[in-house]
Each structure stands twice: as C-alpha cells, then as structure tokens.
Protein backbone atom coordinates (compact mmCIF):
# COMPACT_ATOMS: atom_id res chain seq x y z
CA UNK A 1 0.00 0.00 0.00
CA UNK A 2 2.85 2.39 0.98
CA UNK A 3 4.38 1.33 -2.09
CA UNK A 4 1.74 2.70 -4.52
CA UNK A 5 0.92 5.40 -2.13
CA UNK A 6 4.78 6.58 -3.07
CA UNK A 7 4.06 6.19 -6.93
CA UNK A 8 0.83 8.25 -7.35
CA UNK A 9 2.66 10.54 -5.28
CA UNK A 10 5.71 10.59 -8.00
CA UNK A 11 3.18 10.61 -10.84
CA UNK A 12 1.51 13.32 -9.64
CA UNK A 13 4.64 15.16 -8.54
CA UNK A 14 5.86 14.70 -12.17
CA UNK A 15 3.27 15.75 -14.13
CA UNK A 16 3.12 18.39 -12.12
CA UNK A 17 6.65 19.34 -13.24
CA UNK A 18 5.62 19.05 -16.58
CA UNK A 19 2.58 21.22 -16.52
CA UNK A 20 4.80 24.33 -14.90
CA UNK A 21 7.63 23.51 -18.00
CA UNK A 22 4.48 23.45 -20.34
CA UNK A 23 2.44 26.53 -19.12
CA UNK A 24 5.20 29.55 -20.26
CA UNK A 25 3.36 31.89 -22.76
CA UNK A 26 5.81 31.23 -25.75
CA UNK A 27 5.61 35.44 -26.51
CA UNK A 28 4.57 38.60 -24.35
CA UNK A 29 2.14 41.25 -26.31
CA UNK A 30 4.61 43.16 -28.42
CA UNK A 31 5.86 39.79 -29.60
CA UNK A 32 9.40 39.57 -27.22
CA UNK A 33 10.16 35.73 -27.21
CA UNK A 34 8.67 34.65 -23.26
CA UNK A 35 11.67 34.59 -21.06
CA UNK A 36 11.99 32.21 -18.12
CA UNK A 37 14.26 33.93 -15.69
CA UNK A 38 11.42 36.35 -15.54
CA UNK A 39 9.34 36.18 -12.24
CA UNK A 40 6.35 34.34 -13.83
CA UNK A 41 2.55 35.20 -12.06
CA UNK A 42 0.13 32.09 -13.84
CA UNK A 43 0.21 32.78 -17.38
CA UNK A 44 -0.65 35.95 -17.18
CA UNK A 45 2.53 38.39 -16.57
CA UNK A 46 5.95 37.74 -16.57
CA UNK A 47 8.44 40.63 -14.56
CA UNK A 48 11.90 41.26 -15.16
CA UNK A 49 14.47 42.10 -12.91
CA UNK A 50 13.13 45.23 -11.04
CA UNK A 51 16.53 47.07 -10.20
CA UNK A 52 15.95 49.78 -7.60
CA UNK A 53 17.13 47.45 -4.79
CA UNK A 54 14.19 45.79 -4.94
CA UNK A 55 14.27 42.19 -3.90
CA UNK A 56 11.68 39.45 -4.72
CA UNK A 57 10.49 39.14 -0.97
CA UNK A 58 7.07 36.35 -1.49
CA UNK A 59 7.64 34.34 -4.86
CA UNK A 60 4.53 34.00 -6.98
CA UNK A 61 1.32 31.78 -5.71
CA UNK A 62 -1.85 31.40 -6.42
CA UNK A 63 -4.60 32.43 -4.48
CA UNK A 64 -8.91 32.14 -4.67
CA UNK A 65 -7.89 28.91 -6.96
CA UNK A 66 -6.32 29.14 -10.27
CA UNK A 67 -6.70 32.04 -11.69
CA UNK A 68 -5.55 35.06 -9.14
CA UNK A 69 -1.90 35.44 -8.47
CA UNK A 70 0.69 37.69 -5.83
CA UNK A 71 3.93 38.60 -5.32
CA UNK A 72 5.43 40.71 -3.27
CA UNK A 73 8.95 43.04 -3.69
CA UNK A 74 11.15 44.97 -0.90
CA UNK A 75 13.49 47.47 -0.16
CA UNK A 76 15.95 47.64 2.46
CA UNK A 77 16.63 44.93 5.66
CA UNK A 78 13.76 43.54 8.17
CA UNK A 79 13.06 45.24 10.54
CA UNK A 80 10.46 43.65 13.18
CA UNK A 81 7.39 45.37 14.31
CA UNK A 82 3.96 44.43 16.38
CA UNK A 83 0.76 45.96 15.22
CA UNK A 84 -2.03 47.23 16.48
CA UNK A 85 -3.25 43.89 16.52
CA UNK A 86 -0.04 42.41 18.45
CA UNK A 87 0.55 40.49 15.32
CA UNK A 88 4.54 40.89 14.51
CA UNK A 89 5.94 41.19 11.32
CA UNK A 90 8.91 42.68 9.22
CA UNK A 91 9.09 45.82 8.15
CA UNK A 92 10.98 47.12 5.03
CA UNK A 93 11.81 50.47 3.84
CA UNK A 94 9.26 49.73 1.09
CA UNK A 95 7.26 46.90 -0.55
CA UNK A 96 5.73 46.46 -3.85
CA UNK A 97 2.71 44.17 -4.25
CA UNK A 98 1.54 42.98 -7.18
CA UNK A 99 -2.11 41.15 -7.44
CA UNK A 100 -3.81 39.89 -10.51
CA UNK A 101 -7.12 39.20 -10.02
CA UNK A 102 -9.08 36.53 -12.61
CA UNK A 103 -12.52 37.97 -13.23
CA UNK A 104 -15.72 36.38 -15.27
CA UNK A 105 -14.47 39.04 -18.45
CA UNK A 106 -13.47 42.39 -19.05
CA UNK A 107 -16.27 44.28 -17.41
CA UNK A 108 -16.27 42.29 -14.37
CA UNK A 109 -12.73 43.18 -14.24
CA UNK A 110 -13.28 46.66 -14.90
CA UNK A 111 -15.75 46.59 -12.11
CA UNK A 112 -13.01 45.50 -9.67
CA UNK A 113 -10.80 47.65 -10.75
CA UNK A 114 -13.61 50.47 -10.04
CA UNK A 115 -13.80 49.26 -6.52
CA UNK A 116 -10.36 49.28 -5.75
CA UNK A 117 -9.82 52.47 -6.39
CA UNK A 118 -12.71 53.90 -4.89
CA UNK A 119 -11.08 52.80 -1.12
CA UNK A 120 -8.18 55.23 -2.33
CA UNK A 121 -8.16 58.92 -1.25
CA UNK A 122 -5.34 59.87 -3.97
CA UNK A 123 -3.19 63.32 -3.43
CA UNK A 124 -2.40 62.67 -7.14
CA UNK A 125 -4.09 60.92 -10.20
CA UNK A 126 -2.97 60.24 -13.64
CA UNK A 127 -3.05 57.67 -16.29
CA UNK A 128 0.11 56.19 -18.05
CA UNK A 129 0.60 54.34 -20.80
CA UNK A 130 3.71 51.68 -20.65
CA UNK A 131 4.08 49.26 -23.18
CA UNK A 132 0.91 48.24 -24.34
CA UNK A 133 -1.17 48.85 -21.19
CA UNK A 134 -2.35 52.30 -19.60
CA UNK A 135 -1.99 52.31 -16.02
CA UNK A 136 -3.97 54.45 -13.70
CA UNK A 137 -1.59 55.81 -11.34
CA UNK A 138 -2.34 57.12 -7.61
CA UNK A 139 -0.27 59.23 -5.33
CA UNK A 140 -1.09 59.61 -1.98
CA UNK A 141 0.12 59.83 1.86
CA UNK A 142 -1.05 56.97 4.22
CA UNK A 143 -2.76 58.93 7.43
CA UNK A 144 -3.44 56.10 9.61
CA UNK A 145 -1.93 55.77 13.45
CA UNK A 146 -1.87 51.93 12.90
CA UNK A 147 0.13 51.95 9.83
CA UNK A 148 3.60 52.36 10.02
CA UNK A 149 3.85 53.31 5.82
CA UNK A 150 3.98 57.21 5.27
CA UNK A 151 3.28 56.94 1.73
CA UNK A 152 2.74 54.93 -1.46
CA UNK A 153 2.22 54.92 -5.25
CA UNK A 154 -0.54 52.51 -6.52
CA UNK A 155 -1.36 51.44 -10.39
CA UNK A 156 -4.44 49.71 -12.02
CA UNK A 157 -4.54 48.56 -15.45
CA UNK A 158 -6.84 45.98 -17.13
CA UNK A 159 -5.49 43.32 -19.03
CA UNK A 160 -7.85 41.00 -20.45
CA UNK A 161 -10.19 39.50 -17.50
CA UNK A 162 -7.78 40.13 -15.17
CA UNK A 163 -7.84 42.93 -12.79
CA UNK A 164 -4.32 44.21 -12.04
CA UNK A 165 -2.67 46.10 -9.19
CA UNK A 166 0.44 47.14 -8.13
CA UNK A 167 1.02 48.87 -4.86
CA UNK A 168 4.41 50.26 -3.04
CA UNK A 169 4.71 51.84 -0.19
CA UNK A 170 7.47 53.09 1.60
CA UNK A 171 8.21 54.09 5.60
CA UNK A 172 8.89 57.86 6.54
CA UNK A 173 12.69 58.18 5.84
CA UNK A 174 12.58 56.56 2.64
CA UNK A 175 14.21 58.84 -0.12
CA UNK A 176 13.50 57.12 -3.18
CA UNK A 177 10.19 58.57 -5.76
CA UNK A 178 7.72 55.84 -5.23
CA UNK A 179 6.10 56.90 -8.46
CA UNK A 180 9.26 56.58 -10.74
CA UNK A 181 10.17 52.97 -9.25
CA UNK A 182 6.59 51.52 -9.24
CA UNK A 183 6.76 52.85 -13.32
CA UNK A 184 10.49 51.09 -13.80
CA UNK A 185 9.05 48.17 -11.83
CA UNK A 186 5.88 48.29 -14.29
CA UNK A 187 7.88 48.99 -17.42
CA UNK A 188 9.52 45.47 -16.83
CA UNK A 189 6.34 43.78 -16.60
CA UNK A 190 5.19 41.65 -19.99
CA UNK A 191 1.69 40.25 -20.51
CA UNK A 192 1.17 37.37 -21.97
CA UNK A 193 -0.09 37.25 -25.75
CA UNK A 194 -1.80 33.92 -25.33
C-alpha cells in the first residue's frame, strides 16, 4: 500500500513538473520571445528584474484557486514590528505588491478595478501608458496611526479578464520617488499574448 501510495505521489509530482515547464506563454504582447528567468505570475505576466534594490520578498502563488496570483517586492533589511493587533511582522523600507485578479471578463474586471480604487483617497491621479497597457496611477500619503507606511504609489490597469494592481509603499525616511520605481518596476512587466 505504501508502495503505490509513493508512486501516485511521483506521478503526480511529475506531471506536475511538466505542466509548470508546459504553461510559459511562448511570446509577451509586443511579440518579445517569453523569457523564463522572468518572475512568472500564472500565465498571465511575466516581470523582469526590477533594479531599484528591490528584492523578490514572497515568490509568486496562487490564491482564490487558479486564476488570481501575488507577489510581493522589498526594499531595504527587516526590521520587526507588532501591530495594532499584536501580530509581529517585518518591516521594510518599502514593498511592492503585485495582485492579478481573474474575473468572469473584461467588465467584471473593470468593475473590480472600479472598486479598488474607490477605497483610495489619492493626493495625485494620472493615467500612463507603458508598453501596451495604460496604467492608472495614484499618489497619496497613508494617514493612519496603525500603519507604520507614510506613503505609497498605486497602479491599475486591465489586461484582459484580469484585474491588475500594483502597490508600493514606503516608511517615513525613505528617499526614493515611489512613483518613478513603481513605473520602472511596471515597465519590466510583460503580458502574456496567449
């Protein structure tokens, strides 16, 4: 019993390998040949390299199923901290989050991305275009006595039925433009054509 117990367990362990060699997009939408060093989120996005000292903190996962990914960036060295809450965790000089969210379509992911920014108060809007996507980009100081971030830089795009956002936010004494490293960080990012 323990015997074939241990080889549906290698089957399944295989063809699981197999699946995540199968499941790279073989080109991004402007037709660049699909990459594999890239940080891959599902199928969906593929991110280069960020540079600005950011370092791939949580590696990609899925979440809510199969279809909605994360991954999360920092800046900087842990630092511990207790919340509100008296739940500890590490803090960083910033973070960048990236979600993708797998809707029904395009509308219902329009709709999300409606809601999410709606629970924004933004200092400073504007839309972007990078690549092939527009981004809506917003600006704005975090005024909150349980949250240690100061400030942040948040962008929403669409990109097929996916809702997409990607979020950094940064402690007091950080000196670097959260707006110009979220765009670097976004102008690395490549959608998948398929």
């Amino acid at each position: 019993m323990k015997q074939k117990l241990s080889a549906v367990l290698a089957a399944l362990l295989m063809a699981a390998a197999l699946t995540a060699c199968a499941s790279y997009p073989r080109t991004d939408s402007q037709g660049q040949a699909w990459n594999k060093e890239w940080t891959i989120l599902g199928q969906v996005l593929g991110v280069e390299e960020p540079g600005h000292g950011l370092t791939l903190l949580e590696k990609p996962r899925t979440l809510k199923g199969m279809n909605t990914f994360y991954a999360s960036w920092a800046i900087g060295s842990p630092v511990p901290y207790t919340g509100a809450d008296g739940e500890e965790t590490d803090l960083y000089d910033a973070r960048l989050h990236l979600l993708i969210l797998g809707c029904r379509d395009e509308a219902e992911a329009r709709e999300t991305l409606a809601e999410w920014t709606g629970l924004l108060t933004a200092d400073e809007t504007c839309s972007r275009e990078i690549g092939p996507v527009t981004y809506t980009f917003l600006d704005y100081r975090i005024r909150s006595e349980t949250n240690p971030h100061a400030r942040g830089t948040s962008a929403f795009t669409v990109w097929d039925s996916y809702a997409v956002s990607a979020e950094l936010t940064a402690l007091d004494g950080f000196e670097g433009d959260t707006r110009t490293i979220l765009e670097d960080f976004l102008s690395g990012c490549h959608y998948s054509s398929e």
